[in-house]
N, C-alpha and C. Protein backbone atom coordinates (compact mmCIF):
# COMPACT_ATOMS: atom_id res chain seq x y z
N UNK A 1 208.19 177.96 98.59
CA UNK A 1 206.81 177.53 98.67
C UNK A 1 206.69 176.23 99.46
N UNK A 2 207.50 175.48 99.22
CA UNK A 2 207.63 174.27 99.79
C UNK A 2 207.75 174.59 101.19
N UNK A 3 208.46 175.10 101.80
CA UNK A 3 208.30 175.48 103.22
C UNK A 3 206.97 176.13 103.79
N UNK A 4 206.28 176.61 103.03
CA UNK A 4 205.14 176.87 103.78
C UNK A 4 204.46 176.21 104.11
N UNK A 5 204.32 175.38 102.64
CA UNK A 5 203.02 173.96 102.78
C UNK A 5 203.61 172.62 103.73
N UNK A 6 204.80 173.09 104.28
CA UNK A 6 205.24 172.28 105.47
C UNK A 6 203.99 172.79 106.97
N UNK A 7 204.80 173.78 106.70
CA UNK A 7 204.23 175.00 108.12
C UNK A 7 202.98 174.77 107.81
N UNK A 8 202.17 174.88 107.16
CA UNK A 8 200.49 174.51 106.50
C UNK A 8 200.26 173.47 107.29
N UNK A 9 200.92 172.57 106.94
CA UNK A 9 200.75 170.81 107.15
C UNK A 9 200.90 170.82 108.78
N UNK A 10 202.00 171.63 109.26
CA UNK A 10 201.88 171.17 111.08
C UNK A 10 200.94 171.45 111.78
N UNK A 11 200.55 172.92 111.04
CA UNK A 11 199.21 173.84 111.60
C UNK A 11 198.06 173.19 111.69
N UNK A 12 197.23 171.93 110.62
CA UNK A 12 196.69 171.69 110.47
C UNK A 12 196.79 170.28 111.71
N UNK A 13 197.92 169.84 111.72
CA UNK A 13 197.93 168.29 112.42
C UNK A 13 197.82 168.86 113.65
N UNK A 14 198.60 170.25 114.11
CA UNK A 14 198.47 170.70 115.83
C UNK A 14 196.74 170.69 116.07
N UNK A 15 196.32 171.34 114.91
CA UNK A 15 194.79 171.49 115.95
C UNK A 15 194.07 170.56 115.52
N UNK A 16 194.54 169.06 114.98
CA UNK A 16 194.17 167.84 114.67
C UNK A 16 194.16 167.58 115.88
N UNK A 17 195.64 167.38 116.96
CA UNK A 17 195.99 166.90 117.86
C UNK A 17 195.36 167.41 119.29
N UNK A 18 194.94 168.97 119.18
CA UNK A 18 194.51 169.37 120.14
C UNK A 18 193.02 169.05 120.10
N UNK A 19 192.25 168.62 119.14
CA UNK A 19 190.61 168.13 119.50
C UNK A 19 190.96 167.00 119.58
N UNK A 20 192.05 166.36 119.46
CA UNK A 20 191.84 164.56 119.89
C UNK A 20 192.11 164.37 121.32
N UNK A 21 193.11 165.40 122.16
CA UNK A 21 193.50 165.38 123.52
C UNK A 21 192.68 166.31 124.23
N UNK A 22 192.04 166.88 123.90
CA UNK A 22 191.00 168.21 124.47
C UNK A 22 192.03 168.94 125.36
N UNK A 23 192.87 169.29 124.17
CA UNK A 23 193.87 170.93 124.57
C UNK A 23 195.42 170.06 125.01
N UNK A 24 195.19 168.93 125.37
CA UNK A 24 196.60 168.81 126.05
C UNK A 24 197.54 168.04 125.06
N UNK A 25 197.81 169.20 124.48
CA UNK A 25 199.30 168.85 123.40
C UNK A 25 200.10 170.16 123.43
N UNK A 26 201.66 170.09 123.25
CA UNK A 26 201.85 171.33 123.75
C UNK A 26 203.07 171.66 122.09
N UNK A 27 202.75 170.19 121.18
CA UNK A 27 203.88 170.56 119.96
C UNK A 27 204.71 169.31 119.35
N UNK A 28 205.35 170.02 118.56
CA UNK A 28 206.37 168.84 117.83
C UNK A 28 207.31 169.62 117.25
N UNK A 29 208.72 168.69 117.46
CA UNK A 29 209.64 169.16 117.03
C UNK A 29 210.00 168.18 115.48
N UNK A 30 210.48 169.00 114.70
CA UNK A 30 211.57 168.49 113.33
C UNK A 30 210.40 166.83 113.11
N UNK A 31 209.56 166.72 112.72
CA UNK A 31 208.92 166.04 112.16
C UNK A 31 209.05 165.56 110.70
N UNK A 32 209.12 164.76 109.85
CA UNK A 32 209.48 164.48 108.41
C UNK A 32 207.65 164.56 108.03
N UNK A 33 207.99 165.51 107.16
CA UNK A 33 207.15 165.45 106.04
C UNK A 33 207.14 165.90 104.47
N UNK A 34 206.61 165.00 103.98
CA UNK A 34 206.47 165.14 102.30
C UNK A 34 208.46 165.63 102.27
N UNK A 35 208.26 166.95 101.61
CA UNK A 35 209.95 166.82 101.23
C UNK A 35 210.57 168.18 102.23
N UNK A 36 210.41 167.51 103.76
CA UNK A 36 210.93 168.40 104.79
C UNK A 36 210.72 168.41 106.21
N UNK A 37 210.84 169.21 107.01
CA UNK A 37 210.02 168.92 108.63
C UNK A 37 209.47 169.78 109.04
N UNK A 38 209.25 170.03 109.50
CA UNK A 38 208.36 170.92 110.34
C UNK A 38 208.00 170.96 112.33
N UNK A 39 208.33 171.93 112.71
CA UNK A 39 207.83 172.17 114.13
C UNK A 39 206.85 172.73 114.62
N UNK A 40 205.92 172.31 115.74
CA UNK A 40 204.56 173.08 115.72
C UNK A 40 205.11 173.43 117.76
N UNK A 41 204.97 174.98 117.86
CA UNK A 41 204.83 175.45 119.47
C UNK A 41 203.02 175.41 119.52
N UNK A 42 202.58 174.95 121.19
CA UNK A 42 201.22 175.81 121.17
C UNK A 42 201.62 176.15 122.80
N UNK A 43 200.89 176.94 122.76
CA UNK A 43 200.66 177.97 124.15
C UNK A 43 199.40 178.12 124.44
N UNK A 44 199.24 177.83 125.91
CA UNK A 44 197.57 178.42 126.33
C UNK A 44 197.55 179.89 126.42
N UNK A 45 196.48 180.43 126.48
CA UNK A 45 196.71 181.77 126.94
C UNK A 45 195.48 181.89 128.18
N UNK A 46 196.19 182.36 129.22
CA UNK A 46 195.62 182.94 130.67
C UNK A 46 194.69 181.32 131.15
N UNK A 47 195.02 180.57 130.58
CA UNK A 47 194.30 179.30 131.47
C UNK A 47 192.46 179.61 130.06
N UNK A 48 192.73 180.25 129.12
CA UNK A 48 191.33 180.01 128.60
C UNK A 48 190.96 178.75 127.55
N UNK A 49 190.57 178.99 126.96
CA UNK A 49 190.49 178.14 126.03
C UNK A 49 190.88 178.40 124.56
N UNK A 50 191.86 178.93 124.73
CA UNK A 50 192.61 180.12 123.53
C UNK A 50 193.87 179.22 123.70
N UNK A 51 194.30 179.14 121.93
CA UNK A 51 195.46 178.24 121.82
C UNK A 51 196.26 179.09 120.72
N UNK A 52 197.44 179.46 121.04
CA UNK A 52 198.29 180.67 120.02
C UNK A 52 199.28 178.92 119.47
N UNK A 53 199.34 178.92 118.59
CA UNK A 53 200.18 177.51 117.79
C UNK A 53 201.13 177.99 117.06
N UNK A 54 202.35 178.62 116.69
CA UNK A 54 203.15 178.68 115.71
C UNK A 54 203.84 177.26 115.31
N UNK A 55 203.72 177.38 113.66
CA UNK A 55 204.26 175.77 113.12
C UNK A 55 205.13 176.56 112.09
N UNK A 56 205.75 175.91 112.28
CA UNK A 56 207.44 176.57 111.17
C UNK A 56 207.87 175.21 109.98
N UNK A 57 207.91 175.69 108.95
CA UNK A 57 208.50 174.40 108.31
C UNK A 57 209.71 174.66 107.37
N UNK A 58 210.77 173.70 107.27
CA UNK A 58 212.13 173.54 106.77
C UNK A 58 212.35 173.01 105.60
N UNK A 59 212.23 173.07 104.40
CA UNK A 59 212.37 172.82 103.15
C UNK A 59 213.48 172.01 103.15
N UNK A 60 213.63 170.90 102.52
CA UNK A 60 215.14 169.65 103.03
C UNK A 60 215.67 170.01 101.01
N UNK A 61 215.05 170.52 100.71
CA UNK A 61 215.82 170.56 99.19
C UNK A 61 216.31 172.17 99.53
N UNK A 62 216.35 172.74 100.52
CA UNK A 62 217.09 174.02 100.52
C UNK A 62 216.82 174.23 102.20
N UNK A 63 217.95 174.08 102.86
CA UNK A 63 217.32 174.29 104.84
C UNK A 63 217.41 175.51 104.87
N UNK A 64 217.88 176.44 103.98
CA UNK A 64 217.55 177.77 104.47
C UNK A 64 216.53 178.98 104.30
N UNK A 65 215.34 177.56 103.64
CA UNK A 65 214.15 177.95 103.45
C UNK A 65 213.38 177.80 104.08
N UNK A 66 212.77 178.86 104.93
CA UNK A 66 211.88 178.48 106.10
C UNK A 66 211.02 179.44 106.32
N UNK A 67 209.60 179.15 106.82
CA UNK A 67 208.27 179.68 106.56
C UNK A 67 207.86 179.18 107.77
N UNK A 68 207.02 180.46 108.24
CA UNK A 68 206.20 179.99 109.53
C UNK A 68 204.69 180.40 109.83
N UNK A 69 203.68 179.96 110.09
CA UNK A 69 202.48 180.92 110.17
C UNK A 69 202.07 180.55 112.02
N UNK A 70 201.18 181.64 112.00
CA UNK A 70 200.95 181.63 113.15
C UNK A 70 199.25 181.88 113.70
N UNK A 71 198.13 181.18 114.19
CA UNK A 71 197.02 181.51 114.30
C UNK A 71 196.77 181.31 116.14
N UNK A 72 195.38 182.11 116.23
CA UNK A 72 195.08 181.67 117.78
C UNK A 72 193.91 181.25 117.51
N UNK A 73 193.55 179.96 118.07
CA UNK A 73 192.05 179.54 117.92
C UNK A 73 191.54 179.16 118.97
């Protein structure tokens, strides 16, 4: 569970980051949060205004717990 609400947490800061730069963020790697890290990919798609983000997060009380979600907004 803990790994998700990582992956939760990046998902939420990527499209934090993308209305503060108007689109130009492209991610983060191994970030510390709460009790773990987390990585966020984003991708444009075809030059629109469509952003596919996968954020993955790593549980540090077990690393081989890992959860990822994925949205396009």
């Amino acid at each position: 569970m803990a790994a998700l609400n990582l992956a939760e947490g990046g998902l939420h800061g990527a499209i934090a980051h993308l209305a503060g730069t108007e689109g130009d963020f492209r991610g983060e790697s191994r970030v510390p949060l709460g009790d773990g890290v987390f990585t966020t990919q984003i991708t444009r798609r075809d030059n629109l205004d469509v952003f596919h983000i996968v954020s993955t997060g790593i549980a540090s009380t077990d690393p081989r717990e890992t959860r990822g979600v994925r949205v396009a907004c």
